[in-house]
Protein backbone atom coordinates (compact mmCIF):
# COMPACT_ATOMS: atom_id res chain seq x y z
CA UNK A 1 0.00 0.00 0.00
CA UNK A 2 3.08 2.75 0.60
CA UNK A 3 3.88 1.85 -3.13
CA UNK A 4 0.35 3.07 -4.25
CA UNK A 5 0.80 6.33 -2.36
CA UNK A 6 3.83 6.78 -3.38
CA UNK A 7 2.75 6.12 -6.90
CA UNK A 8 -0.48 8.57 -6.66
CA UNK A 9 1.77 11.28 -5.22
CA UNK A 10 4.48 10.79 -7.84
CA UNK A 11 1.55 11.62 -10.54
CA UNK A 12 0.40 14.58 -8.71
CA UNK A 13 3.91 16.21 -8.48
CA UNK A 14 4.43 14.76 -12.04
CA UNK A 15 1.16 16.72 -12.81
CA UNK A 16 1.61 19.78 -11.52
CA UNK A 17 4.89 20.51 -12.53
CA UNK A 18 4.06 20.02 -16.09
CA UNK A 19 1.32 22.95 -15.73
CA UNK A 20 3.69 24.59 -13.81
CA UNK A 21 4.70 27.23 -15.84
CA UNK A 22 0.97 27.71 -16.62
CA UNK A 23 -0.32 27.91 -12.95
CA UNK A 24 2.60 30.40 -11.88
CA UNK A 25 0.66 33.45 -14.10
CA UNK A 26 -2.63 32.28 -12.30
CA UNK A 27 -0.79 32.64 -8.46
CA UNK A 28 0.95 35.60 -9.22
CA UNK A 29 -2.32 37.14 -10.73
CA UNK A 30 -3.63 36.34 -7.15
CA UNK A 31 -0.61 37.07 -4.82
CA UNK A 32 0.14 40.52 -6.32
CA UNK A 33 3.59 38.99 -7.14
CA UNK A 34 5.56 38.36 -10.61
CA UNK A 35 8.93 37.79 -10.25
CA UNK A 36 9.54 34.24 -10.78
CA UNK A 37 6.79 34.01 -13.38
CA UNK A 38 8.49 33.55 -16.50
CA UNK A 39 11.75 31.96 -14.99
CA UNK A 40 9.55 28.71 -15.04
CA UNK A 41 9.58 28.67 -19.08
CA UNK A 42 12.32 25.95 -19.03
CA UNK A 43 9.84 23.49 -17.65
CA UNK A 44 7.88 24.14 -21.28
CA UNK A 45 9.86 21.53 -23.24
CA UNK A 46 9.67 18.92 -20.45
CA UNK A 47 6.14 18.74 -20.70
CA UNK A 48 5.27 15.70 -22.83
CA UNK A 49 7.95 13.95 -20.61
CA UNK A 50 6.00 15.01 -17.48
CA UNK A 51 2.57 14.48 -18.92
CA UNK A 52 3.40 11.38 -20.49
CA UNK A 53 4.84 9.94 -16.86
CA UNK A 54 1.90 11.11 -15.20
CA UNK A 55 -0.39 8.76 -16.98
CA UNK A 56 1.69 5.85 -16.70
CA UNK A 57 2.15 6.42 -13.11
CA UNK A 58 -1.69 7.13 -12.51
CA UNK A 59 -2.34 4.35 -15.24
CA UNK A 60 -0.38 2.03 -13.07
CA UNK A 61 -1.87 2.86 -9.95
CA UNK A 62 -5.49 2.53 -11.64
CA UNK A 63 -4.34 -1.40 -12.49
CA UNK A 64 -2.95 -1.76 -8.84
CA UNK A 65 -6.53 -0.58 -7.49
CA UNK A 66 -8.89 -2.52 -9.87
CA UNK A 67 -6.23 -5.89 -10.41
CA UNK A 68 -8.07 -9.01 -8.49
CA UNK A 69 -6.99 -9.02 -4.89
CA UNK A 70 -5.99 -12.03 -3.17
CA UNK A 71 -8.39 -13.53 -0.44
CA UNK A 72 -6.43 -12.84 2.36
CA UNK A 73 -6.44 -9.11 1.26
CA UNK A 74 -10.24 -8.44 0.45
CA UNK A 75 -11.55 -8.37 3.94
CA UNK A 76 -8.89 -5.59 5.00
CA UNK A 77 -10.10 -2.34 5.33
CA UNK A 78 -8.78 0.62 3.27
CA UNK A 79 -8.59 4.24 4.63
CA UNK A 80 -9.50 7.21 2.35
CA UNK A 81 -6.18 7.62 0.90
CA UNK A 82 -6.32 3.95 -0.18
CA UNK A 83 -9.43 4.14 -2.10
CA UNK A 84 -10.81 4.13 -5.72
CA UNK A 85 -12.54 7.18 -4.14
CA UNK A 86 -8.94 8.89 -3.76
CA UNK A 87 -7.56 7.70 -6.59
CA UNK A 88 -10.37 8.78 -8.49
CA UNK A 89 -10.14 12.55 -6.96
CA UNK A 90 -6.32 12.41 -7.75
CA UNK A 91 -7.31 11.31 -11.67
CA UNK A 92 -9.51 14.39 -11.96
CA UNK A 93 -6.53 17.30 -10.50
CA UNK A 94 -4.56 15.99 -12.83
CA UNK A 95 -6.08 15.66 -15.74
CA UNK A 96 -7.34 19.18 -14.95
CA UNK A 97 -3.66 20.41 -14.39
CA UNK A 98 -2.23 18.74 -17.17
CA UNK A 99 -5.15 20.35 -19.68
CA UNK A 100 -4.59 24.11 -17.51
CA UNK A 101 -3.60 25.61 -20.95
CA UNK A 102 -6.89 25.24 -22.61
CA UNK A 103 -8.74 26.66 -20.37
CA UNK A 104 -7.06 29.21 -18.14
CA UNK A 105 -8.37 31.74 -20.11
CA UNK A 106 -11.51 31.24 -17.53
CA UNK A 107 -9.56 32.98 -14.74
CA UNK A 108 -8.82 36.54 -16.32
CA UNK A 109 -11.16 39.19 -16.34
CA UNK A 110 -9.92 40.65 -20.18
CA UNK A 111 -12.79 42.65 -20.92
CA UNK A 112 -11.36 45.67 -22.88
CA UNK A 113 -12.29 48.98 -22.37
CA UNK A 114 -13.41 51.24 -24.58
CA UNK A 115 -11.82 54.24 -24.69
CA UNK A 116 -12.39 57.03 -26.69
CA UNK A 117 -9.47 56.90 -29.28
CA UNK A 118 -7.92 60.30 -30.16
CA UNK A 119 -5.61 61.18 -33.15
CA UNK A 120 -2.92 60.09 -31.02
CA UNK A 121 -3.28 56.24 -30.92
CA UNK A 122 -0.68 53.99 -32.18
CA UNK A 123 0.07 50.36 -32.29
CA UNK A 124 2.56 48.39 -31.51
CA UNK A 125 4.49 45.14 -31.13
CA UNK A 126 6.68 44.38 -28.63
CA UNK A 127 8.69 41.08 -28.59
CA UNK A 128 8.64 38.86 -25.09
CA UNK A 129 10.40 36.44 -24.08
CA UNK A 130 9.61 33.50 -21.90
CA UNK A 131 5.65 32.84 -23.16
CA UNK A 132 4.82 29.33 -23.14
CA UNK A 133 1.11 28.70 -23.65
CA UNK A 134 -1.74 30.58 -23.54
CA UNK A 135 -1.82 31.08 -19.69
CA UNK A 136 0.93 33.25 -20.42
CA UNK A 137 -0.58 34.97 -23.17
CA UNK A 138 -3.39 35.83 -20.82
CA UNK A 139 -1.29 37.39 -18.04
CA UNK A 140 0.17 39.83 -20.24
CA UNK A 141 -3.42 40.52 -22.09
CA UNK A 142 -4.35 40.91 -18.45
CA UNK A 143 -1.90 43.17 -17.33
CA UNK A 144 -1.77 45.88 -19.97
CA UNK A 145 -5.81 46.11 -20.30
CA UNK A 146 -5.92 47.37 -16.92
CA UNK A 147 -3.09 50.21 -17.57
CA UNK A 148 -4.05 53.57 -18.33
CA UNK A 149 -4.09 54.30 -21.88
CA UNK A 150 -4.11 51.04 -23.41
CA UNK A 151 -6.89 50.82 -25.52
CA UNK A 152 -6.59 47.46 -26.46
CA UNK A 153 -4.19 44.46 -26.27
CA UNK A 154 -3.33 40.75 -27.62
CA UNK A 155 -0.33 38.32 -26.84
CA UNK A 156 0.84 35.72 -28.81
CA UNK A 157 3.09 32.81 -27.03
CA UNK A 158 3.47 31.57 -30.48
CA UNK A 159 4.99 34.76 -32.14
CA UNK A 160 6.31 35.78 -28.55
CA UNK A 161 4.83 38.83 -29.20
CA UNK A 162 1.72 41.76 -27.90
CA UNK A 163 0.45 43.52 -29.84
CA UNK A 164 -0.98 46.91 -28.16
CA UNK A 165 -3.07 49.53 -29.32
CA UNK A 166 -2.50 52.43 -27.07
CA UNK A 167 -3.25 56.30 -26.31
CA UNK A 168 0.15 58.15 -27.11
CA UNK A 169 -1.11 60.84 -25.02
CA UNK A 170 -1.61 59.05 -21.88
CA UNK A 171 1.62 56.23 -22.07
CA UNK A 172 4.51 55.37 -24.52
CA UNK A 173 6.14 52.20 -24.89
CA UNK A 174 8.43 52.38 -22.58
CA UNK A 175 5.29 52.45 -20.14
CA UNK A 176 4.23 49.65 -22.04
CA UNK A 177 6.90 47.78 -21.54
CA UNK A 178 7.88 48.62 -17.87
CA UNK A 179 4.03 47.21 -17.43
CA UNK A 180 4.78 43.99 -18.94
CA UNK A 181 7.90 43.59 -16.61
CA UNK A 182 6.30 44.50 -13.74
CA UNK A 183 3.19 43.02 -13.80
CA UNK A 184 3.94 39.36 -15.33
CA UNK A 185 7.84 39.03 -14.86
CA UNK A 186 8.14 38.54 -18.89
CA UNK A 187 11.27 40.22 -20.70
CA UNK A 188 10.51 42.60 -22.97
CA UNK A 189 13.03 42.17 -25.50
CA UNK A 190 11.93 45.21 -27.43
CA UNK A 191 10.12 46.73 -30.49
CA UNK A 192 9.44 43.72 -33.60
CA UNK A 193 9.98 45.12 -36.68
């Protein structure tokens, strides 16, 4: 029975840290903080290592629960942590961490506002560095809707890039870009061209 624990915890860890670099935007969104944020971008090419050892090691513990038990063994009772019950709870966090990228759109409020647009607004696209899914891309979107004088923003983890349509009378890019550090921890790397 310690090897089944050990074997559900293994998954969770396994789990978690491959949505790491996903969930990190999401906690600093909540603790205020940013720092650390995009230093977790080397865990991005790990991922289909992580995921793909988190079902075999949840796979294995679903055979361990569900194999025919010897006679001796079926009249023992199992606590909570023991049970298909558990195992089953431990299934669901992490498929849910492991798919965190689709859907962690759900936690950020990006409703633009409108503002009214003078002859002074201008677009433009800054290059980041350290976006690795679209958790990311919704942190920065995040951060920079917020900020006075953006009028309207999209990141791309694909192109490493957001794109921001702006107010030139009420921020410049620097602004922009001090934002982005601030707020989310990315490196702006400067204009795109």
């Amino acid at each position: 029975m310690k090897k089944k624990k050990t074997l559900i915890s293994s998954g969770i860890v396994a789990a978690i840290a491959s949505s790491l670099c996903c969930i990190a935007p999401l906690l600093a969104m909540v603790a205020g903080s940013s720092g650390a944020v995009s230093g977790l971008s080397w865990l991005d090419p790990l991922r289909p290592y992580l995921i793909g050892f988190t079902v075999l090691v949840l796979g294995f513990a679903w055979y361990q629960t569900l194999k025919p038990q010897e006679e001796c063994c079926e009249n023992e009772k199992t606590s909570f942590i023991q049970s298909k019950l558990f195992l089953f709870f431990v299934s669901v966090f992490a498929i849910s961490m492991l798919a965190l990228p689709n859907y962690s759109k759900v936690f950020y409020n990006n409703n633009t506002t409108e503002l009214v647009t003078t002859n002074d607004s201008s677009t433009v696209i800054l290059a980041i560095k350290g976006m690795t899914c679209t958790a990311c891309e919704n942190h920065i979107t995040h951060a920079l809707v917020g900020s006075k004088g953006v009028i309207r923003s999209a990141a791309s983890y694909e192109t490493g890039t957001a794109t921001i349509i702006y107010d030139a009378e009420q921020t410049d890019i620097k602004k922009l870009s001090t934002i982005i550090r601030t707020k989310t921890g990315y490196e702006v790397l400067g204009k795109k061209k």
